[in-house]
N, C-alpha and C. Protein backbone atom coordinates (compact mmCIF):
# COMPACT_ATOMS: atom_id res chain seq x y z
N UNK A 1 0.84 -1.18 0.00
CA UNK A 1 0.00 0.00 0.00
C UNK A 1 0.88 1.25 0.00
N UNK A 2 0.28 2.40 -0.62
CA UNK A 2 1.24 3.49 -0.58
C UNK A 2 0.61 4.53 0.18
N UNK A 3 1.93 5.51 0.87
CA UNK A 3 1.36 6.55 1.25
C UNK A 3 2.02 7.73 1.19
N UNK A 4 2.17 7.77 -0.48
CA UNK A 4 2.57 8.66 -1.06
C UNK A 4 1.19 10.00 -1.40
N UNK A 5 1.77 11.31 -1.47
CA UNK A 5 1.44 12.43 -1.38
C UNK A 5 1.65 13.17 -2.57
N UNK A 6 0.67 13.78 -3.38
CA UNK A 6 1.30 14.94 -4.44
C UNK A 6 1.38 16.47 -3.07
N UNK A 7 3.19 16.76 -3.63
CA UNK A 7 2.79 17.60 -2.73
C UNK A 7 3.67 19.45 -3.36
N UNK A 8 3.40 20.22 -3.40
CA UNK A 8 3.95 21.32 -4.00
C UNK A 8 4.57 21.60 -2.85
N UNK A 9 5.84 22.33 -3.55
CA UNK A 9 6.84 22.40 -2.84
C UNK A 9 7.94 23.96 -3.33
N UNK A 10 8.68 24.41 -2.79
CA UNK A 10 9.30 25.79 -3.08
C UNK A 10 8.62 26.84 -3.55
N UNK A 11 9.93 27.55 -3.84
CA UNK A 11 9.28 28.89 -4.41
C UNK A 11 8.87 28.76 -5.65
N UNK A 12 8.88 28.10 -6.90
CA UNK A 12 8.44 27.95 -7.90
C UNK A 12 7.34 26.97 -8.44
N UNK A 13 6.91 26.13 -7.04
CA UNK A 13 5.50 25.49 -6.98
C UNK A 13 5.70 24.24 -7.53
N UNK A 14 7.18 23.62 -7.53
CA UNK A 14 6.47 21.86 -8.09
C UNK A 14 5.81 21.15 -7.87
N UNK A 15 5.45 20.17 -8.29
CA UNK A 15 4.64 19.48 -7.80
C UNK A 15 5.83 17.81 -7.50
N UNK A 16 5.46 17.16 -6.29
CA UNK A 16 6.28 16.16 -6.72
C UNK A 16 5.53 15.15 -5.57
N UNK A 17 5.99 13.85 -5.51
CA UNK A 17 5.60 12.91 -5.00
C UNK A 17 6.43 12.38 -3.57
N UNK A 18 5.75 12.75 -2.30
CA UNK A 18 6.62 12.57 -1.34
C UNK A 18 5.77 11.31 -0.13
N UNK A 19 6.31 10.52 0.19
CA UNK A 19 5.92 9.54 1.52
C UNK A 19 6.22 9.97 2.26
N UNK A 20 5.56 9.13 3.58
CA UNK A 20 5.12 10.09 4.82
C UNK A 20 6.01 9.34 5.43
N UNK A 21 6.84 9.40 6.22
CA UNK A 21 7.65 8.48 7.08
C UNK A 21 7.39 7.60 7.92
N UNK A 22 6.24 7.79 8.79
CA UNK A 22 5.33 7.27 9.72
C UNK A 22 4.10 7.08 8.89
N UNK A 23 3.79 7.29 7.93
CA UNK A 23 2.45 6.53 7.33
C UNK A 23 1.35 7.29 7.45
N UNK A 24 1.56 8.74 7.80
CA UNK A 24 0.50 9.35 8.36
C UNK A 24 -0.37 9.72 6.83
N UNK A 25 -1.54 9.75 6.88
CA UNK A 25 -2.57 10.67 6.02
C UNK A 25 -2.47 11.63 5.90
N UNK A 26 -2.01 12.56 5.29
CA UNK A 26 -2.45 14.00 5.59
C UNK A 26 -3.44 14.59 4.52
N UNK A 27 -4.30 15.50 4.90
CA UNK A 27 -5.15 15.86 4.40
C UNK A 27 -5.19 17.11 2.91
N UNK A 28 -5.46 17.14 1.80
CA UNK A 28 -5.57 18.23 0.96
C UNK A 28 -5.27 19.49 1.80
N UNK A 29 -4.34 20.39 1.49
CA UNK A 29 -4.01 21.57 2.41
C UNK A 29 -3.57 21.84 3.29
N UNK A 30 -2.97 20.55 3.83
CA UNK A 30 -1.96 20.39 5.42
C UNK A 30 -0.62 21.22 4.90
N UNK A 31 0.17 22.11 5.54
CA UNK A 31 1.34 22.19 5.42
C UNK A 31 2.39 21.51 6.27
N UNK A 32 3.45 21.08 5.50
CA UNK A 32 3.98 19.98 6.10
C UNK A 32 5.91 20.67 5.83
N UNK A 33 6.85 19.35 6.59
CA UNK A 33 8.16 20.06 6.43
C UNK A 33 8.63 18.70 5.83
N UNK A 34 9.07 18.83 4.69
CA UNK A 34 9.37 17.64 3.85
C UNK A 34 11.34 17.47 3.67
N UNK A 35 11.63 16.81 3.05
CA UNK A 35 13.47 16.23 2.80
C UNK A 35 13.40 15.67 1.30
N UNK A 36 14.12 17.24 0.33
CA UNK A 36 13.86 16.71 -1.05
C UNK A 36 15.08 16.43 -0.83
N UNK A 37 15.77 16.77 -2.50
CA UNK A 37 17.30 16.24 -2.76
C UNK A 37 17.73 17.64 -2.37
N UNK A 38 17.02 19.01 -2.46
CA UNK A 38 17.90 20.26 -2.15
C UNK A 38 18.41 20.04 -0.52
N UNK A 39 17.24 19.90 0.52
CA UNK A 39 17.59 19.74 1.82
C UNK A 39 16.28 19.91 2.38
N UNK A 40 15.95 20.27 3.28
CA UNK A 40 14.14 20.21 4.31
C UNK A 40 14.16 21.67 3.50
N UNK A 41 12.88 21.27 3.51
CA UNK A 41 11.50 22.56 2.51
C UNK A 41 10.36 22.29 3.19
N UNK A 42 9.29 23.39 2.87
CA UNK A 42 8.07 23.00 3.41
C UNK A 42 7.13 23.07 1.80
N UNK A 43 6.17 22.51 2.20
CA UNK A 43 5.08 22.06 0.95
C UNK A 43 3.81 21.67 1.57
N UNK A 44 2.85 22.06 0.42
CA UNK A 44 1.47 21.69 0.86
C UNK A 44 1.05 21.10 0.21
N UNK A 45 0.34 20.00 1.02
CA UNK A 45 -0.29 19.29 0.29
C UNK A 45 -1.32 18.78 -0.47
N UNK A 46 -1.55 18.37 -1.58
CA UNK A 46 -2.44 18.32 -2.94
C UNK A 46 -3.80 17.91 -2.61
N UNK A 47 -3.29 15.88 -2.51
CA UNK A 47 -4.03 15.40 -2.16
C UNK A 47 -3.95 14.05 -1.16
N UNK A 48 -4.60 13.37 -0.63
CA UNK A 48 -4.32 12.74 -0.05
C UNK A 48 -4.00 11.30 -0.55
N UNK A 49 -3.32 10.71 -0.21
CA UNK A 49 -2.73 9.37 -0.99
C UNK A 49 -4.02 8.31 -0.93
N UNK A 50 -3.24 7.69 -2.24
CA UNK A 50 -4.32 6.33 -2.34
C UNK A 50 -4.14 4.99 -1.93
N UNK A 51 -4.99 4.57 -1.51
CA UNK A 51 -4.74 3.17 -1.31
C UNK A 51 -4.54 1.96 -1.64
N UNK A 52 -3.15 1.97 -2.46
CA UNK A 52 -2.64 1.41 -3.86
C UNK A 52 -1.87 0.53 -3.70
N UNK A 53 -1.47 -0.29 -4.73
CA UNK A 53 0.10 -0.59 -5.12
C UNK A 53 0.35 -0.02 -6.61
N UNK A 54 1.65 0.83 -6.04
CA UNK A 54 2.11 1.67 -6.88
C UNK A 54 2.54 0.81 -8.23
N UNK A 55 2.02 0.83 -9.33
CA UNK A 55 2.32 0.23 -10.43
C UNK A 55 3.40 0.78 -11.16
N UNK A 56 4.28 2.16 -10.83
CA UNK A 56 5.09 2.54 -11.34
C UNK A 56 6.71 2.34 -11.11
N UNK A 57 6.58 1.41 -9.53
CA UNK A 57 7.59 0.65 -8.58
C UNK A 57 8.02 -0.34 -9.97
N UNK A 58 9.84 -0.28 -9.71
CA UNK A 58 10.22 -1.12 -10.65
C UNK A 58 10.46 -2.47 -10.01
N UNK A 59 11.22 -3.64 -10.62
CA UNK A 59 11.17 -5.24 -10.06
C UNK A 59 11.82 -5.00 -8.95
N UNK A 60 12.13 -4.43 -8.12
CA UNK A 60 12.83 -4.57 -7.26
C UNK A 60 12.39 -4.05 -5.80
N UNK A 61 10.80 -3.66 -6.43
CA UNK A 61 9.85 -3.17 -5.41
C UNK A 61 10.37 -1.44 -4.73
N UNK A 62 11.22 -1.22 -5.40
CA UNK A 62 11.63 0.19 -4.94
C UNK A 62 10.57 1.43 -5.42
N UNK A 63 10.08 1.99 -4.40
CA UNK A 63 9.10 3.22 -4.47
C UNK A 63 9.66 4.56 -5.45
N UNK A 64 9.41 5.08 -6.15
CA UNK A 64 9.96 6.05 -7.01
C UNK A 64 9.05 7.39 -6.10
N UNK A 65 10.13 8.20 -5.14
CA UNK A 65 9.49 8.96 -4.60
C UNK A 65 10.54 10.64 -4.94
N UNK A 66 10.21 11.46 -5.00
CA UNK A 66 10.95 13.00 -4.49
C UNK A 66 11.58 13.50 -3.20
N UNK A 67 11.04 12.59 -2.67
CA UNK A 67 11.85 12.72 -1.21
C UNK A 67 10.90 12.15 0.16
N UNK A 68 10.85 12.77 0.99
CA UNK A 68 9.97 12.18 2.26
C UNK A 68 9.44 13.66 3.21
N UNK A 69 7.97 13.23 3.61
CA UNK A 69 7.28 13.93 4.39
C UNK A 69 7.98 13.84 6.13
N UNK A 70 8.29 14.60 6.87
CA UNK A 70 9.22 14.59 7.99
C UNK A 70 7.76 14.50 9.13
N UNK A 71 6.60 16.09 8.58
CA UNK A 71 5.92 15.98 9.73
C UNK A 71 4.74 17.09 9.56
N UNK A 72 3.99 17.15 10.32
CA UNK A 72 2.82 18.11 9.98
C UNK A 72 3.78 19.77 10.19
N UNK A 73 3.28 21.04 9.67
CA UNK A 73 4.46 21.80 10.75
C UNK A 73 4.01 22.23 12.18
N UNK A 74 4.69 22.58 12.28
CA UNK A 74 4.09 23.11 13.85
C UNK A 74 4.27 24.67 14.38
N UNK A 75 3.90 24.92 15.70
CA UNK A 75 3.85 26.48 15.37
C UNK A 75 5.45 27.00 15.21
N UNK A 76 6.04 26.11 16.10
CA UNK A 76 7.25 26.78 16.25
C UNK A 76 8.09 27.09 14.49
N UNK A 77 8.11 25.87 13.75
CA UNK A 77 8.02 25.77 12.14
C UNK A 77 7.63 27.09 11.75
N UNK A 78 6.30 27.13 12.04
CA UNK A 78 5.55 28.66 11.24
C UNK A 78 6.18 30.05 11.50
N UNK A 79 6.74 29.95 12.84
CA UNK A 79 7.82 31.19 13.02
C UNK A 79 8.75 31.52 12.62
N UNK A 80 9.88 30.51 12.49
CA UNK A 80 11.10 30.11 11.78
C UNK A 80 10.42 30.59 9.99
N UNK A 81 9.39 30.10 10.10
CA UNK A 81 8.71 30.63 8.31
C UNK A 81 8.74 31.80 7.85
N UNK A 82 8.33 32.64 9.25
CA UNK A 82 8.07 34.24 8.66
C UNK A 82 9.27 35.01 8.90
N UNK A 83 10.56 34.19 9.71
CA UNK A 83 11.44 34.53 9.96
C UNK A 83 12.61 34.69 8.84
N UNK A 84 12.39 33.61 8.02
CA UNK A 84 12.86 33.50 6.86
C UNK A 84 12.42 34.24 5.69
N UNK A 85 11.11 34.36 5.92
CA UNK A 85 10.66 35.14 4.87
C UNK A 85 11.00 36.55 4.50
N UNK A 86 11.22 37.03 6.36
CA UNK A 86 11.51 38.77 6.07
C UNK A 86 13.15 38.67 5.78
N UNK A 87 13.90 37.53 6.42
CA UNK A 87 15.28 37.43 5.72
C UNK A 87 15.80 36.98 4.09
N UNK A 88 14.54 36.81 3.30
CA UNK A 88 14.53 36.51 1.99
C UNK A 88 14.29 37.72 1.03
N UNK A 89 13.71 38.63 1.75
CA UNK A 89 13.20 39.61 1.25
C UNK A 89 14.47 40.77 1.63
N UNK A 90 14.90 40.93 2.77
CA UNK A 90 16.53 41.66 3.04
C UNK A 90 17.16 40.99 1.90
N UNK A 91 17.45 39.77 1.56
CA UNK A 91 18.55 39.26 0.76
C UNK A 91 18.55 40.00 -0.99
N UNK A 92 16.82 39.34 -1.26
CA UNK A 92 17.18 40.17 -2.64
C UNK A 92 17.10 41.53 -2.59
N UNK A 93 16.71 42.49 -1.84
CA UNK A 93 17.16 44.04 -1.55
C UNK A 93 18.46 44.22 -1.42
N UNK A 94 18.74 43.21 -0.98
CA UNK A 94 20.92 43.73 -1.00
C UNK A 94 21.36 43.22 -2.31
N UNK A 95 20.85 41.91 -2.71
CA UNK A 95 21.41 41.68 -4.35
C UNK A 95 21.15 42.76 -4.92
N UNK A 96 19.86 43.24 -4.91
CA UNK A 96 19.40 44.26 -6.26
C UNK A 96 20.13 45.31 -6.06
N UNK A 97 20.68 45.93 -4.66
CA UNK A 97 21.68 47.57 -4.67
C UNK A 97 22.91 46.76 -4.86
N UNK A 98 23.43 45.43 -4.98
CA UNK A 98 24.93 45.63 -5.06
C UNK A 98 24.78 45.37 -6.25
N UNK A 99 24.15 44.61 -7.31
CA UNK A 99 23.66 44.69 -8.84
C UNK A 99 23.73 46.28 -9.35
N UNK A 100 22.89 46.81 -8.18
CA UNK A 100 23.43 48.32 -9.20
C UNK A 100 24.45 49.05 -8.73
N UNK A 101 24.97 48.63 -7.59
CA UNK A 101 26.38 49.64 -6.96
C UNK A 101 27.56 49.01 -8.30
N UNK A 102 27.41 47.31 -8.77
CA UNK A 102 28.48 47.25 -9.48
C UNK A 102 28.19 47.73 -11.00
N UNK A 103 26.72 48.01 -11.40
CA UNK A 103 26.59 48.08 -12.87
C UNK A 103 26.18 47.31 -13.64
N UNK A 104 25.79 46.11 -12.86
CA UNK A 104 25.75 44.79 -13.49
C UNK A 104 24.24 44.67 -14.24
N UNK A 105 23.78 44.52 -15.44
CA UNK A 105 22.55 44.38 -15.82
C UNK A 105 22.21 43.03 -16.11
N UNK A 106 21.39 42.48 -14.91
CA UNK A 106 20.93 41.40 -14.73
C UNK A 106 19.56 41.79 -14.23
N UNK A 107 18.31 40.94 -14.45
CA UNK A 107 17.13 41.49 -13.83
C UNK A 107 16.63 39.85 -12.41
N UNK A 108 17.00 40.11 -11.32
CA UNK A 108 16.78 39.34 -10.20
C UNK A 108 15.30 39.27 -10.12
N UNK A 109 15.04 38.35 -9.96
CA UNK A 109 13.19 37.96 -10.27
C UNK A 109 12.82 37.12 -8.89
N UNK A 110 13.34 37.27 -8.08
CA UNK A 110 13.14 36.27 -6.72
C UNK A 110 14.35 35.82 -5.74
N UNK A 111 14.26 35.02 -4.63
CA UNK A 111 14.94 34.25 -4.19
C UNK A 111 14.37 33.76 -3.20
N UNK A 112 14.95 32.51 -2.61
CA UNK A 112 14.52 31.77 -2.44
C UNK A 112 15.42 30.92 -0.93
N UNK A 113 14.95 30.61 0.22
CA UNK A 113 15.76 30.15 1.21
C UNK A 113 15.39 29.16 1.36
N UNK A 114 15.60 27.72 1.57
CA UNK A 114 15.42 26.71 1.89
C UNK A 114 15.33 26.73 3.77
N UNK A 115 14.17 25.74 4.38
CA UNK A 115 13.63 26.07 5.50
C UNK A 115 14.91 25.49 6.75
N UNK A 116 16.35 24.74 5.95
CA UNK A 116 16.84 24.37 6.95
C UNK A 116 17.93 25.52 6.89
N UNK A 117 18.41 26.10 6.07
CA UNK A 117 19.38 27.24 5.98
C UNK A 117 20.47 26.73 4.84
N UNK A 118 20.34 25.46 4.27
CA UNK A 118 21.09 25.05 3.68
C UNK A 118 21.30 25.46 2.22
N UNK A 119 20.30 26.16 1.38
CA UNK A 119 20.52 26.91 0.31
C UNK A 119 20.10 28.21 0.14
N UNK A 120 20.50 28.98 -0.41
CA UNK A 120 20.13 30.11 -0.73
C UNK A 120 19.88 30.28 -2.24
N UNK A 121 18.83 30.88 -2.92
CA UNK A 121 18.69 30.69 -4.68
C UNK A 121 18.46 31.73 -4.75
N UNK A 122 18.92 32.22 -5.76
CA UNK A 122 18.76 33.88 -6.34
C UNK A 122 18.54 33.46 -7.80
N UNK A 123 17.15 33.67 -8.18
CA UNK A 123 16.37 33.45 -9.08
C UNK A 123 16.14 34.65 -10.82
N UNK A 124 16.96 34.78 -11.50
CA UNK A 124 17.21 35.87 -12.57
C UNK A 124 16.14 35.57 -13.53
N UNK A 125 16.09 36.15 -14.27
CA UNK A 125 15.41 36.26 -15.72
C UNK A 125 16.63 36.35 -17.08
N UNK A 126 15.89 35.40 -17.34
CA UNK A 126 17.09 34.87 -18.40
C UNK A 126 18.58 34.52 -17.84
N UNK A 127 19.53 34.25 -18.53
CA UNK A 127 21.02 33.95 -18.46
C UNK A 127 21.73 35.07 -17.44
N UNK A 128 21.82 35.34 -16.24
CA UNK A 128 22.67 36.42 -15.64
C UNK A 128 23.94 36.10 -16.39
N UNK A 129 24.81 37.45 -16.39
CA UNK A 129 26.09 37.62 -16.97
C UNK A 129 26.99 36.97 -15.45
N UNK A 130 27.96 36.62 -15.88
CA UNK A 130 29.26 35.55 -14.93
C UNK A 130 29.58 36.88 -13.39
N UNK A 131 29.28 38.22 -13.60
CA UNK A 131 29.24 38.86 -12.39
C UNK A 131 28.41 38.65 -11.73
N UNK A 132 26.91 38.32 -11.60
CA UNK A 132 26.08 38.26 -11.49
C UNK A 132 25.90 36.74 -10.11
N UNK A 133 26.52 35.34 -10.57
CA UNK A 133 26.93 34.81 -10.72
C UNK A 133 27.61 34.84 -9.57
N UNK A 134 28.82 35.64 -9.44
CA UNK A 134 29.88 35.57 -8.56
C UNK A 134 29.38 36.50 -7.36
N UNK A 135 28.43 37.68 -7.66
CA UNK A 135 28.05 38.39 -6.34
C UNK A 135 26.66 37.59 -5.70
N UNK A 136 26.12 36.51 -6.16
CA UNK A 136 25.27 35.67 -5.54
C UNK A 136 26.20 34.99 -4.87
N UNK A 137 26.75 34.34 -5.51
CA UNK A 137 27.89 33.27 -4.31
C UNK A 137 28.57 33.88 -3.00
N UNK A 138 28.76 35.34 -3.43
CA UNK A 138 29.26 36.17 -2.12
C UNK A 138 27.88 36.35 -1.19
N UNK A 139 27.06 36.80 -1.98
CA UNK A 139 25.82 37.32 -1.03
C UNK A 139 25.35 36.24 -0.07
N UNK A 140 25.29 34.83 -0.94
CA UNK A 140 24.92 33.67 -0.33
C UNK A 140 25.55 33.57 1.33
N UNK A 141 26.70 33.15 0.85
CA UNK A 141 28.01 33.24 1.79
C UNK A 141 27.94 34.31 2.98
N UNK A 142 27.55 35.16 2.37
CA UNK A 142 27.53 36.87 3.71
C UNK A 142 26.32 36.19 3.99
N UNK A 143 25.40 36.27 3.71
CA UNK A 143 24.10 35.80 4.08
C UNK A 143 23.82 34.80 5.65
N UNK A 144 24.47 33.83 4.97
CA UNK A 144 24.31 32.69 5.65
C UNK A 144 25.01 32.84 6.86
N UNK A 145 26.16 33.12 6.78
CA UNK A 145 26.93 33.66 8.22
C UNK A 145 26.65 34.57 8.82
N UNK A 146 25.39 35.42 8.71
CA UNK A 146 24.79 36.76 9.35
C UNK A 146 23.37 35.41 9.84
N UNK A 147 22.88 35.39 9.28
CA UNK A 147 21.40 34.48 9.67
C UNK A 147 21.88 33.43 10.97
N UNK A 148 23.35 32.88 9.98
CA UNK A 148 23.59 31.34 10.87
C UNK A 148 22.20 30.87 11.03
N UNK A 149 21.97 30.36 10.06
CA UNK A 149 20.22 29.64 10.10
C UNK A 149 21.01 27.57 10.08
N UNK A 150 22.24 27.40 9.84
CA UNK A 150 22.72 26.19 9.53
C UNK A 150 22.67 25.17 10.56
N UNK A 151 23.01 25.94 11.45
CA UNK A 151 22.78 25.04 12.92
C UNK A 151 21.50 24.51 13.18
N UNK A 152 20.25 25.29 12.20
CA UNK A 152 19.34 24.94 13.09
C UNK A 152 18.86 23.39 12.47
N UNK A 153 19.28 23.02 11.39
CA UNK A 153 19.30 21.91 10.34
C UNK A 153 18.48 20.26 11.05
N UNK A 154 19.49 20.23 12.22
CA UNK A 154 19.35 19.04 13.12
C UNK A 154 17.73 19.29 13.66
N UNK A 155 18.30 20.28 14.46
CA UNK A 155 16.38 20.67 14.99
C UNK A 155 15.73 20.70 14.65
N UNK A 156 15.20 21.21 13.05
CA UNK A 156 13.93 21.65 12.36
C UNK A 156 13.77 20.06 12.13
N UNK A 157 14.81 18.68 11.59
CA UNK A 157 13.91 17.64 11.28
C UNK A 157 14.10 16.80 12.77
N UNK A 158 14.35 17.16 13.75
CA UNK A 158 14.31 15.88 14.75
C UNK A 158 14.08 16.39 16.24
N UNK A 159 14.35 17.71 16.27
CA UNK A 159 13.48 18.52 17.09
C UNK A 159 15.11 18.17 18.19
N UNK A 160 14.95 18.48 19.50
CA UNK A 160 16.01 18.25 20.49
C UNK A 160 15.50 17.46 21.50
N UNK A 161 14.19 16.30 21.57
CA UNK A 161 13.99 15.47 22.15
C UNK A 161 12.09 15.58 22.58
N UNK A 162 12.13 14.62 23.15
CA UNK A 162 10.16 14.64 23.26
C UNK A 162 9.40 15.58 23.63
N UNK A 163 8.41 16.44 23.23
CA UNK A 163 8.10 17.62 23.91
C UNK A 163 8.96 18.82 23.10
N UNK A 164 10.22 18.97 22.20
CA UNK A 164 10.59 19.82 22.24
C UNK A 164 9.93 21.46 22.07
N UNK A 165 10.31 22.06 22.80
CA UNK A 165 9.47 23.31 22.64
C UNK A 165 8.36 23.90 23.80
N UNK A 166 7.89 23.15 24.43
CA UNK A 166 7.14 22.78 25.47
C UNK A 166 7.63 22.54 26.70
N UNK A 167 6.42 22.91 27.63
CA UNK A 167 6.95 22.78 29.05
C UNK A 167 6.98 21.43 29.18
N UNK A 168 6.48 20.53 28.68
CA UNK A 168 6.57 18.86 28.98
C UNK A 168 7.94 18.32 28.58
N UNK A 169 8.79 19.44 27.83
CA UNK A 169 10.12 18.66 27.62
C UNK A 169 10.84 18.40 28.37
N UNK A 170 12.01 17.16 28.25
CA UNK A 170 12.79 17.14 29.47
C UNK A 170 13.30 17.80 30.13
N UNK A 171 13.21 17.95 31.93
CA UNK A 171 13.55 19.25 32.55
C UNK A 171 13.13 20.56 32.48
N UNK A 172 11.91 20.52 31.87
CA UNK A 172 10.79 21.89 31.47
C UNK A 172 11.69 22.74 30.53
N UNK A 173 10.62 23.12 29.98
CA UNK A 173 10.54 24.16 28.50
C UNK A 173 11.66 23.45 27.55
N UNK A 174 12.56 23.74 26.71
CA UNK A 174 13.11 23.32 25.82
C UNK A 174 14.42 23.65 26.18
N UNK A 175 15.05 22.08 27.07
CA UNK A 175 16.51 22.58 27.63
C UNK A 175 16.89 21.10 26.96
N UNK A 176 16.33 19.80 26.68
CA UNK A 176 16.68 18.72 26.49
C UNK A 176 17.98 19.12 25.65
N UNK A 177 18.31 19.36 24.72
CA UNK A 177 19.39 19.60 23.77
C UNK A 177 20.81 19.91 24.36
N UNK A 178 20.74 20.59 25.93
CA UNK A 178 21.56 21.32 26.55
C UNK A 178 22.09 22.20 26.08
N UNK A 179 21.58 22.86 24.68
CA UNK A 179 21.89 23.97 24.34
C UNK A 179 20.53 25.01 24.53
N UNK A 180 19.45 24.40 24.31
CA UNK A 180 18.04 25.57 24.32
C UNK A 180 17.93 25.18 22.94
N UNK A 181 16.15 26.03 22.87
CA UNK A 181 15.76 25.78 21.52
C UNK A 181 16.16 26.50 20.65
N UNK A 182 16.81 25.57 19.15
CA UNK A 182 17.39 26.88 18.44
C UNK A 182 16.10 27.33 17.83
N UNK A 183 14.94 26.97 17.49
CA UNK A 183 13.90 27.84 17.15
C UNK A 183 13.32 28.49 17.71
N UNK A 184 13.57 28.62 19.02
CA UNK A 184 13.43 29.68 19.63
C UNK A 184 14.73 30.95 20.15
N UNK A 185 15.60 30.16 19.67
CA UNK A 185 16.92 31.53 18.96
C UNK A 185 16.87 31.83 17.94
N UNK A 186 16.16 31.38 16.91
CA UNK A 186 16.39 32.23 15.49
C UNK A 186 15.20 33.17 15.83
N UNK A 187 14.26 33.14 16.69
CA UNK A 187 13.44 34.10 16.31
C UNK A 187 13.86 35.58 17.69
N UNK A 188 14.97 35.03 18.55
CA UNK A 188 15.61 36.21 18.91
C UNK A 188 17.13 37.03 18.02
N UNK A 189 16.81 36.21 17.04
CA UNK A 189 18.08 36.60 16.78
C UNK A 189 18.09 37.89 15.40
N UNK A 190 18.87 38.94 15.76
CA UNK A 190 18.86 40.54 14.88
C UNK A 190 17.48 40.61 15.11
């Protein structure tokens, strides 16, 4: 039986096919925190899976999937979301003035942060010229070491132990990790 998901995913809306790890159902319109090949993203979901055998599985019974569903999100998730969002929106405002501090005519059409900190995409229209190119890789780079969103990688898919986030966690509120919650440091953090 499968419990595979159509589920859209990034900033440019794919659509792709993800299983649930635990088998869960989720419903048309759940937002969820998924593990493509880029790194954890969040995506919503289409529809709810069928109760099949996947006929598209080759002899070897291997599932042809896009990656895997981690978990429903949760609130703490949704913060880290808008947290990213206003830091996505700083990012291409600094591409677009150092695009014009260097002269460079390229037209930046988006970008894009992945929910664990692990990519940054700066999204052009048409072919950017090779400067273009090289001040994304810097921006990326400055970026990422101002956010330090990388650390939080471990936490966003496995959390820092039962309860995390909550007063029910081990030793109350979110100390299990013995560091504290980092989702609740990215949203003190700048």
């Amino acid at each position: 039986m499968s419990t595979h998901h159509f589920v859209r995913v990034g900033l440019l809306a794919q659509v792709g096919r993800f299983r649930s790890i635990d088998a869960t159902r989720y419903p048309r319109g759940t937002r969820v925190v998924l593990r493509t090949v880029r790194g954890v993203e969040l995506g919503d979901i289409l529809g709810s899976p069928e109760d099949r055998v996947d006929r598209r599985a080759d002899a070897t019974n291997a599932d042809p999937t896009d990656g895997t569903i981690l978990r429903r999100m949760t609130v703490e998730d949704q913060l880290l979301e808008a947290r990213l969002e206003r830091n996505r929106h700083e990012a291409f405002d600094a591409c677009c003035r150092r695009l014009d501090e260097l002269g460079v005519a390229a037209s930046l059409v988006d970008v894009e942060h992945l929910f664990d900190g692990g990519g940054l995409y700066f999204y052009f229209l048409g072919q950017p010229p090779a400067e273009a190119e090289q001040l994304t890789a810097e921006l990326a780079e400055v970026y990422d070491a101002n956010v330090q969103f990388r650390r939080f990688a471990e936490t966003l898919t496995a959390g820092c132990g039962p309860d995390c986030g909550t007063e029910n966690a081990t030793g109350g509120g979110c100390t299990s990790c013995g560091t504290g919650c980092a989702v609740a440091d990215a949203c003190r953090t700048r």
